[in-house]
Protein backbone atom coordinates (compact mmCIF):
# COMPACT_ATOMS: atom_id res chain seq x y z
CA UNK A 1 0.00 0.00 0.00
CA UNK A 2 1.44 3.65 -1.15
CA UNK A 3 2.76 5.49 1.88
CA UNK A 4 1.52 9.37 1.04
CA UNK A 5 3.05 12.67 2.35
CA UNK A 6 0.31 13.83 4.76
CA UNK A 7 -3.33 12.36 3.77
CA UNK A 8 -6.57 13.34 5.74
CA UNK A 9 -7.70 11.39 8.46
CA UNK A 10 -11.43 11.77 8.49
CA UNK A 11 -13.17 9.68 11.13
CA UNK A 12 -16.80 8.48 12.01
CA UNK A 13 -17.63 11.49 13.74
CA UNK A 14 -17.01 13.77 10.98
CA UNK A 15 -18.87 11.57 8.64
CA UNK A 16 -21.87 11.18 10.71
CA UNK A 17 -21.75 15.50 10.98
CA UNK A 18 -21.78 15.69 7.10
CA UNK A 19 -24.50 13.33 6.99
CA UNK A 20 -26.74 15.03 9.68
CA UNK A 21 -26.15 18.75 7.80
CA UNK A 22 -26.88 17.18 4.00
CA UNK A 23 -29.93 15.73 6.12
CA UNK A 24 -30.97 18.77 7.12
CA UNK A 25 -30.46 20.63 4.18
CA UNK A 26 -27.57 23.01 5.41
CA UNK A 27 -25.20 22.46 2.63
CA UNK A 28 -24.99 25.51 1.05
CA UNK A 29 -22.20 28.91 2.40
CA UNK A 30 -24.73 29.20 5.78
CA UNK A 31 -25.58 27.10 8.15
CA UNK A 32 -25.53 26.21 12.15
CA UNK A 33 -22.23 24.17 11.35
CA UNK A 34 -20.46 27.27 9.84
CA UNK A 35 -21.30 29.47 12.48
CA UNK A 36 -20.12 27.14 15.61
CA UNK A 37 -16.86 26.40 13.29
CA UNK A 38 -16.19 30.23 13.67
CA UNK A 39 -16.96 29.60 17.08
CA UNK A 40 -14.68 26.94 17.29
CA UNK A 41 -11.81 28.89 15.95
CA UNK A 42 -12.36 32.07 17.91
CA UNK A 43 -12.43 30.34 21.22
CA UNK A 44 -9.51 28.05 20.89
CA UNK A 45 -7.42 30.94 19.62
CA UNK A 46 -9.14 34.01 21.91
CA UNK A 47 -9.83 36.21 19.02
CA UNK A 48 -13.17 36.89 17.84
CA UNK A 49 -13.05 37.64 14.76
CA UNK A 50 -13.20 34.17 13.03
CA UNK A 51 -14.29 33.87 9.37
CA UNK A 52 -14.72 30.75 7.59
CA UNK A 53 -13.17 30.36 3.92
CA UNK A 54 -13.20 28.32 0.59
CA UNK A 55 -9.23 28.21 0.81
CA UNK A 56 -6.38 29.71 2.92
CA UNK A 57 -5.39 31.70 -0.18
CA UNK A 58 -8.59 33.16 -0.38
CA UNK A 59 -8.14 34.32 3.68
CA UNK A 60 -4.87 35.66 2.49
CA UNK A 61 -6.35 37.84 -0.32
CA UNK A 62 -8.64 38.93 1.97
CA UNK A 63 -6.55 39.49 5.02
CA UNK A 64 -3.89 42.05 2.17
CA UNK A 65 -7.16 43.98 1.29
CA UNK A 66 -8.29 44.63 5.01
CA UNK A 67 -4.79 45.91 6.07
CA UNK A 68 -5.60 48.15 2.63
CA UNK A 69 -3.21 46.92 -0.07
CA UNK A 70 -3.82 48.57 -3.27
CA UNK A 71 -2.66 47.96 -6.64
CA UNK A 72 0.88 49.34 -6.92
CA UNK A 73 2.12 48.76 -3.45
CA UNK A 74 4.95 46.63 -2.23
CA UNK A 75 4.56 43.89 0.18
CA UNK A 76 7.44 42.24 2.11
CA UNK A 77 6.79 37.93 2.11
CA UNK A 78 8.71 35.11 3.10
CA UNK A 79 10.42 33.97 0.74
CA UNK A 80 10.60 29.97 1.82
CA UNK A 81 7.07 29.42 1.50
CA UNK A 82 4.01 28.08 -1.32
CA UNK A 83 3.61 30.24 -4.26
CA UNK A 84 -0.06 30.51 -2.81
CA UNK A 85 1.83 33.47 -0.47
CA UNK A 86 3.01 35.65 -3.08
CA UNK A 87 -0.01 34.88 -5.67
CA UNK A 88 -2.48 36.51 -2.89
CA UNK A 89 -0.26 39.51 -3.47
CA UNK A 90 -0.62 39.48 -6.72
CA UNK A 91 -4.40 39.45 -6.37
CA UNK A 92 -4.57 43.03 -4.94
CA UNK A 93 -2.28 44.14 -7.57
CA UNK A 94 0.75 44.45 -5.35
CA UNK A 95 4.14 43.80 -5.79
CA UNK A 96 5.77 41.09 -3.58
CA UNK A 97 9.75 42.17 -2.16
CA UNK A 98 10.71 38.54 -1.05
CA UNK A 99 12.82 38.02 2.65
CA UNK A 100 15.04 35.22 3.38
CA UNK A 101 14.76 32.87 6.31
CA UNK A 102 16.54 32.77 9.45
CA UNK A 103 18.75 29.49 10.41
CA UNK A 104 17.22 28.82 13.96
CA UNK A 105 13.40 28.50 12.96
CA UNK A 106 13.43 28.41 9.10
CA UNK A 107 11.22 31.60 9.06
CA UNK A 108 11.31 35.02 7.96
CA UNK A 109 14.63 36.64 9.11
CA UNK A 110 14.16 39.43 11.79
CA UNK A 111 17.56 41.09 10.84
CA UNK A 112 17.05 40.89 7.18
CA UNK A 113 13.20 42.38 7.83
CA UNK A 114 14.73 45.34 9.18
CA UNK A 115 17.21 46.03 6.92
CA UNK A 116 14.63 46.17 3.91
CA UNK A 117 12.23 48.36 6.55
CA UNK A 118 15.32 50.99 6.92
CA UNK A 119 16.00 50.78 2.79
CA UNK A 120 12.61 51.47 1.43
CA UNK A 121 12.27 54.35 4.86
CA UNK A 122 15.40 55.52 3.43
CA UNK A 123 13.81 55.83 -0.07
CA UNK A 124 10.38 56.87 1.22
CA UNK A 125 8.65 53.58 0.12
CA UNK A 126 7.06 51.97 2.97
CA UNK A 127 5.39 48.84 2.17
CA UNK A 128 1.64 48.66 2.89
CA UNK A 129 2.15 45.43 4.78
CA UNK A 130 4.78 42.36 5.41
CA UNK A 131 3.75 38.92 5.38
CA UNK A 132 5.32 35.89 7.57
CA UNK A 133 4.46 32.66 7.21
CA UNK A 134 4.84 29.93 9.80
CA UNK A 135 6.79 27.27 7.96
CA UNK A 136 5.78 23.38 8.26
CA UNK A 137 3.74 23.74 11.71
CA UNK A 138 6.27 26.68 13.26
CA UNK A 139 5.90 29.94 14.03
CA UNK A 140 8.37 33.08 13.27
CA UNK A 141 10.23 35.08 16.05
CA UNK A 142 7.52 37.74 16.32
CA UNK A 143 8.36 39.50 19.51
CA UNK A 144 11.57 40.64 16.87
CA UNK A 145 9.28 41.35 13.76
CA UNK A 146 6.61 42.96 15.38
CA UNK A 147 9.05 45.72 17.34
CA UNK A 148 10.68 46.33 14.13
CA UNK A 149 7.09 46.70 12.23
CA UNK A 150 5.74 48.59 15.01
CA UNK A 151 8.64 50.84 14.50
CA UNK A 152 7.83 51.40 11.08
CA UNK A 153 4.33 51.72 11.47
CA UNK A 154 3.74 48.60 8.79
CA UNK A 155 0.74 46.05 9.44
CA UNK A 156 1.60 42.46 9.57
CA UNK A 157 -0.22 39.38 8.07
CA UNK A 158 0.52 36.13 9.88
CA UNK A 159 0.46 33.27 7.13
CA UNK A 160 -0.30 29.93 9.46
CA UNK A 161 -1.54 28.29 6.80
CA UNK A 162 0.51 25.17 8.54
CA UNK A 163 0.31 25.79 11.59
CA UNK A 164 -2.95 25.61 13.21
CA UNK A 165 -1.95 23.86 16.54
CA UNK A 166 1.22 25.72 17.38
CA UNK A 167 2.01 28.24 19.78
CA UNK A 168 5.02 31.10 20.02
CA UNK A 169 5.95 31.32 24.06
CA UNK A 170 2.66 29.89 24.82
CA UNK A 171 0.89 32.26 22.23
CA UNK A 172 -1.41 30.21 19.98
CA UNK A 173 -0.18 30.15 16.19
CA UNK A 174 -2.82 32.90 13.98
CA UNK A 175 -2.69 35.60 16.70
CA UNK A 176 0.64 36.60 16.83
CA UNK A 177 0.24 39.68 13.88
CA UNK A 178 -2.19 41.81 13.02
CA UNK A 179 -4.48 39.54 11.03
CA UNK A 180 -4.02 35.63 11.17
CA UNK A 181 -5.02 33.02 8.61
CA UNK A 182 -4.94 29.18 8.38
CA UNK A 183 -5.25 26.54 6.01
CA UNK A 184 -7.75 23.33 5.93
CA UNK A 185 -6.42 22.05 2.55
CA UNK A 186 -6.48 18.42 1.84
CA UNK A 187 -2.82 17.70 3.15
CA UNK A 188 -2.74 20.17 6.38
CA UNK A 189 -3.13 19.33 9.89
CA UNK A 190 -6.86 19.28 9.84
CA UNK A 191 -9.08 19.64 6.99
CA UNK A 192 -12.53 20.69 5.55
CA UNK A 193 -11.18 19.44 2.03
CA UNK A 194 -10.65 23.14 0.90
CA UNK A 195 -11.09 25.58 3.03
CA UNK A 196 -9.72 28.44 5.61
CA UNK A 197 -10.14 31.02 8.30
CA UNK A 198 -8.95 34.54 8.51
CA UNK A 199 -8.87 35.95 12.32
CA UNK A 200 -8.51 39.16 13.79
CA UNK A 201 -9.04 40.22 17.22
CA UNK A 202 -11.93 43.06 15.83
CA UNK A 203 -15.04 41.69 15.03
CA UNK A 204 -15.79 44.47 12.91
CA UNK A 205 -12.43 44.19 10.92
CA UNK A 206 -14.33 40.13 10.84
CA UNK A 207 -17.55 41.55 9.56
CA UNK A 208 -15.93 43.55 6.96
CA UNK A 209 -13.53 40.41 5.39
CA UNK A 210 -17.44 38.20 6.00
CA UNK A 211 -19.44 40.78 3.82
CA UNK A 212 -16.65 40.83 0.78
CA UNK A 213 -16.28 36.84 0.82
CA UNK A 214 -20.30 36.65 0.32
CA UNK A 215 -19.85 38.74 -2.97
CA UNK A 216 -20.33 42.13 -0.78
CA UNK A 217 -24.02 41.48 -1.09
CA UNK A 218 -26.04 44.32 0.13
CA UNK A 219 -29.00 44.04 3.05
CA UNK A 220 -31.87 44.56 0.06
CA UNK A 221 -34.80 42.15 -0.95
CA UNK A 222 -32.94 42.34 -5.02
CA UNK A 223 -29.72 41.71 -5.55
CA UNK A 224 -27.97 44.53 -5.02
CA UNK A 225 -23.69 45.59 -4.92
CA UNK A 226 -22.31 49.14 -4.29
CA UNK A 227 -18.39 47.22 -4.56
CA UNK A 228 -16.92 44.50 -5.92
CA UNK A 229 -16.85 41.07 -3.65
CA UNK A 230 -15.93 37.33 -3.87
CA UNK A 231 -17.32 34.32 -3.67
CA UNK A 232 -14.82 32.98 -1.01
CA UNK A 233 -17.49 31.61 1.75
CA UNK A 234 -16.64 28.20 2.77
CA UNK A 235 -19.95 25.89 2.54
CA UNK A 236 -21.89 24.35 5.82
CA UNK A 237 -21.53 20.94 4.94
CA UNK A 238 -17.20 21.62 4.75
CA UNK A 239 -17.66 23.47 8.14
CA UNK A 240 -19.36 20.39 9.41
CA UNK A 241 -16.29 18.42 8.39
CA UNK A 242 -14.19 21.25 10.40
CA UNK A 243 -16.11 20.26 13.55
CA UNK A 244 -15.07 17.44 13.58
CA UNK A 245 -11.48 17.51 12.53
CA UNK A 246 -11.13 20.35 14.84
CA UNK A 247 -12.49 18.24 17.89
CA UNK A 248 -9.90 15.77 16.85
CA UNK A 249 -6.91 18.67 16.67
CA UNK A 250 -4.54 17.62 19.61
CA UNK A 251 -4.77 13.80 18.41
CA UNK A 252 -3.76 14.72 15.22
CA UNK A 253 -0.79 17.01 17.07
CA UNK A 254 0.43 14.43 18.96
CA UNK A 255 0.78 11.98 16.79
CA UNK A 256 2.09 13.88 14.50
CA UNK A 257 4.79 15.01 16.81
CA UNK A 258 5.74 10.93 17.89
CA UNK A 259 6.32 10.43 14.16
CA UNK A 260 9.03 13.50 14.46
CA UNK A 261 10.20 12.10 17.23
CA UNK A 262 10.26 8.46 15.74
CA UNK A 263 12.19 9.49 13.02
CA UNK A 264 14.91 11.68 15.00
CA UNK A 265 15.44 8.24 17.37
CA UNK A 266 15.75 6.26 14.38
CA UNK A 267 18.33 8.42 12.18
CA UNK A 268 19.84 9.79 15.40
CA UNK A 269 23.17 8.40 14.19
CA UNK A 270 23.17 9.44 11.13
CA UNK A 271 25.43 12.72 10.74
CA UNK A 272 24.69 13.49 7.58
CA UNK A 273 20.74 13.76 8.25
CA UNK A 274 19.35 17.08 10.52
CA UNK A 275 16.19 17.75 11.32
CA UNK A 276 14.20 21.38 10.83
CA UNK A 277 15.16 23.15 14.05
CA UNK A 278 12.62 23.73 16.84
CA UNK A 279 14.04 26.56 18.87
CA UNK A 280 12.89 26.74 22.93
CA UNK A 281 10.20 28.89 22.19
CA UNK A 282 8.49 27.09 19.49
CA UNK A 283 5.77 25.02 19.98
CA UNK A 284 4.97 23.25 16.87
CA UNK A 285 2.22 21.59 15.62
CA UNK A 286 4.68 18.46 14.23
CA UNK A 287 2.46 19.00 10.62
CA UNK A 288 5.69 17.75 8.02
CA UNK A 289 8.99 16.30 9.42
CA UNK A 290 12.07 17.78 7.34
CA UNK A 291 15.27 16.81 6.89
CA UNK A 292 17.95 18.25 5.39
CA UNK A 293 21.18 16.48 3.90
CA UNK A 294 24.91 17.39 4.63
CA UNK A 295 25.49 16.13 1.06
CA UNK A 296 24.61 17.88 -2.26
CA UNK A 297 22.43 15.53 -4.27
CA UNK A 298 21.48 13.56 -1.72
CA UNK A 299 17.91 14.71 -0.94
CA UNK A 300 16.88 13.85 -5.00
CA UNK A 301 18.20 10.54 -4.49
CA UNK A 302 16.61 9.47 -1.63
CA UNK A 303 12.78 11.30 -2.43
CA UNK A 304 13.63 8.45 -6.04
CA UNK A 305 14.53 5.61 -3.98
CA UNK A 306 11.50 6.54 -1.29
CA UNK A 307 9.39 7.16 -4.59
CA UNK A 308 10.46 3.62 -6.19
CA UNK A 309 9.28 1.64 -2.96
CA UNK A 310 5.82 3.66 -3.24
CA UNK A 311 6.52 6.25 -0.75
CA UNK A 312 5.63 9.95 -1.15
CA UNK A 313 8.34 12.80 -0.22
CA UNK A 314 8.29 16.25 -1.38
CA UNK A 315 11.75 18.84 -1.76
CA UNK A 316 11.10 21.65 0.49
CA UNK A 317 9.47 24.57 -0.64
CA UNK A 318 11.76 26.27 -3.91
CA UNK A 319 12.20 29.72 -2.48
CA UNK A 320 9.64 32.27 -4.57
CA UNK A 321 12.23 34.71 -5.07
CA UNK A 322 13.80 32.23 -7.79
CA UNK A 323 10.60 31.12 -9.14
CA UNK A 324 10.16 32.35 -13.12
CA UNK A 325 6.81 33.85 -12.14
CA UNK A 326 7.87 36.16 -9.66
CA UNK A 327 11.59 36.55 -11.48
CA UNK A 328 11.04 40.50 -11.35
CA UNK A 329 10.30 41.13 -8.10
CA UNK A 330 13.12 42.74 -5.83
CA UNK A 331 14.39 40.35 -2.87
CA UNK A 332 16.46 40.22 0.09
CA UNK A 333 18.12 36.68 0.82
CA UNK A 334 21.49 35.55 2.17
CA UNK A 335 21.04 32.25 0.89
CA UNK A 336 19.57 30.31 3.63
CA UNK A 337 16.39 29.16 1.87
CA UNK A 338 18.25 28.88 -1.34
CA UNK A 339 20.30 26.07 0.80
CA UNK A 340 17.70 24.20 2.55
CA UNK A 341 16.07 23.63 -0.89
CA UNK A 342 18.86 22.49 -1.99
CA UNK A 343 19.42 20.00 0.73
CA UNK A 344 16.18 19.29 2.14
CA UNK A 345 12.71 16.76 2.05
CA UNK A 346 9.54 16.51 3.72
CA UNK A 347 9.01 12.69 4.91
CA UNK A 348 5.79 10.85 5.23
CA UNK A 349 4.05 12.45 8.17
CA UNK A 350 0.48 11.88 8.37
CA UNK A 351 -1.25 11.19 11.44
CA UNK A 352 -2.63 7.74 10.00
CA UNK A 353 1.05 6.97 9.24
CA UNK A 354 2.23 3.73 11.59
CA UNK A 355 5.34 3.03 13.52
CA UNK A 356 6.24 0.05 11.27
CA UNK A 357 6.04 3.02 7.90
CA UNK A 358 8.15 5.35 9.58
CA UNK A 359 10.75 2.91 10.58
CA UNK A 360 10.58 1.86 6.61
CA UNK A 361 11.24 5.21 5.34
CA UNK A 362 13.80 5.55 8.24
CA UNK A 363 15.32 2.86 6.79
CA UNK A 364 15.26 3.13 3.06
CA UNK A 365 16.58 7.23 4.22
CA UNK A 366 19.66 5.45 5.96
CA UNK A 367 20.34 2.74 3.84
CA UNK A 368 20.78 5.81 0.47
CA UNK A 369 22.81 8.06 2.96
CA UNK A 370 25.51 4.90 3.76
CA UNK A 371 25.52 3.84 -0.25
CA UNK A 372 26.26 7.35 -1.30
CA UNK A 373 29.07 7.72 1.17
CA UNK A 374 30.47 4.52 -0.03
CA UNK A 375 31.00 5.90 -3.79
């Protein structure tokens, strides 16, 4: 049987809660079920401004026009992240400027955030809003990039499109910026199949992202539209899903963490296999276990071997700022992500995945490591 990356785990429960809303009709963008999922959200996370979403992306869109992004403006992202980050930018007609990563969490580098803050003050070009993104489960050092965003007066957009689950010095992951968003694709740490959630600790900054995701209808009998919306609302019967996934959220953390944990005992003496740091004040949500090789070459070698004995791995995300679609856009990197590209690959993480799988993949990871060092 093919070992995948990071499949959903959908249980009884959230079967029998899809069943019970088609039953009762509440399949359509409202419903009971996509009111409590808000509900959900807001309490776990203490902000109440929860608003559920066909797709993280479309929470990201939504999150750039609510800071006020407007066509023309720059916007500082993360550079080590999914295209999906940059495109949103692209959306409001704004012009990504692309940050490297730091070495200690993977994320967004404080010191090279402020030294593209003091260039564009320098020039007179503040950008209308910076971007991090919490990489594989982890949150950014944002007591560092909020002072220096604070300083220069620039909102921030917390991308936790991974990372529902995590915290940042006890700080739950989505509330650590101005406006947080997460991610219920398919492959994340809980899903509604697509779906997302913008946050933000004003409900009326919540009513205003609401009223543009239902196609910024207006409060008449007719149809009628003073401003341009989107059809971004994520359905009842997915929120019904969400219920139960969400109910099932620290399950799905733990285990997910015990397969990082798995894997680290079982390649522990292997020296030319590290893991993605987890500095003392993260808190991850254990959503993709990363490696990354001491040896150029190896990481393509082993995702083909893992691939040949039906086993899913993926490189690590290929930095956007040397992606051809975003090849104009300005950037400041030191080579960090550019590295752990290089190196790097997510292993089969799921929280469906056994003991017996990871020690495979463990295995078949060791056993291309020791023939490549014998050549």
């Amino acid at each position: 049987m093919r070992i995948w990356l990071s499949p959903a785990d959908v249980g009884a429960d959230e079967q029998e809660r899809m069943a019970t809303a088609i039953q009762r009709g509440w399949v359509a963008s409202a419903g009971p079920d996509l009111v409590a999922f808000e509900d959900d959200i807001a309490g776990f996370t203490g902000w109440k401004g929860a608003v559920a979403l066909s797709s993280g992306t479309a929470a990201l869109h939504l999150a750039l026009l609510a800071v006020g992004v407007e066509p023309g403006d720059e916007v500082l992202v993360s550079t080590f992240t999914f295209a999906a980050t940059a495109n949103a930018v692209r959306y409001c007609g704004a012009h990504p400027v692309f940050i490297d990563s730091d070495t200690v969490s993977w994320n967004m580098s404080p010191v090279l955030l402020e030294e593209e803050l003091a260039e564009c003050a320098k020039r007179g070009t503040l950008p209308a809003a910076v971007v991090v993104v919490d990489l594989y489960g982890q949150c950014a050092d944002y007591d560092a990039i909020m002072a220096v965003c604070r300083d220069y007066g620039v909102p921030v957009i917390e991308d936790s499109a991974e990372s529902l689950g995590a915290t940042y010095k006890g700080c739950p992951a989505g509330t650590l910026a101005d406006i947080g968003i997460f991610s219920f694709n398919g492959n994340k740490i809980m899903t509604t199949s697509g779906g997302g959630m913008l946050l933000s600790p004003n409900e009326e900054v919540a009513d205003r992202v609401r009223y543009l995701a239902t196609q910024a209808r207006q409060p008449a009998v007719h149809d009628e539209h003073t401003e341009v919306g989107y059809n971004y609302r994520l359905s009842n019967l997915l929120a019904a899903l969400g219920r139960g996934q969400f109910a099932r959220l620290p399950q799905f953390v733990a285990r997910r963490r015990q397969i990082n944990d798995l894997y680290r005992e079982l390649l522990a003496d292997v020296d030319e296999c590290s893991f993605m740091p987890v500095p003392e004040w993260s808190e991850w949500n254990g959503w993709l276990s990363c490696v990354v090789f001491a040896v150029p070459g190896v990481s393509h070698r082993v995702h083909n071997t893992l691939l040949g004995s039906e086993i899913e791995s993926r490189p690590l995300w290929k930095p956007m700022h040397r992606q051809p679609a975003f090849a104009e856009c300005r950037s400041r990197t030191d080579a960090t992500s550019d590295h752990i590209f290089e190196m790097g690959l997510c292993l089969p993480s799921g929280s469906t995945l056994r003991d017996d799988q990871v020690a495979e993949v463990a295995e078949l990871v060791r056993s291309k490591i020791r023939s490549r060092l014998r050549y």
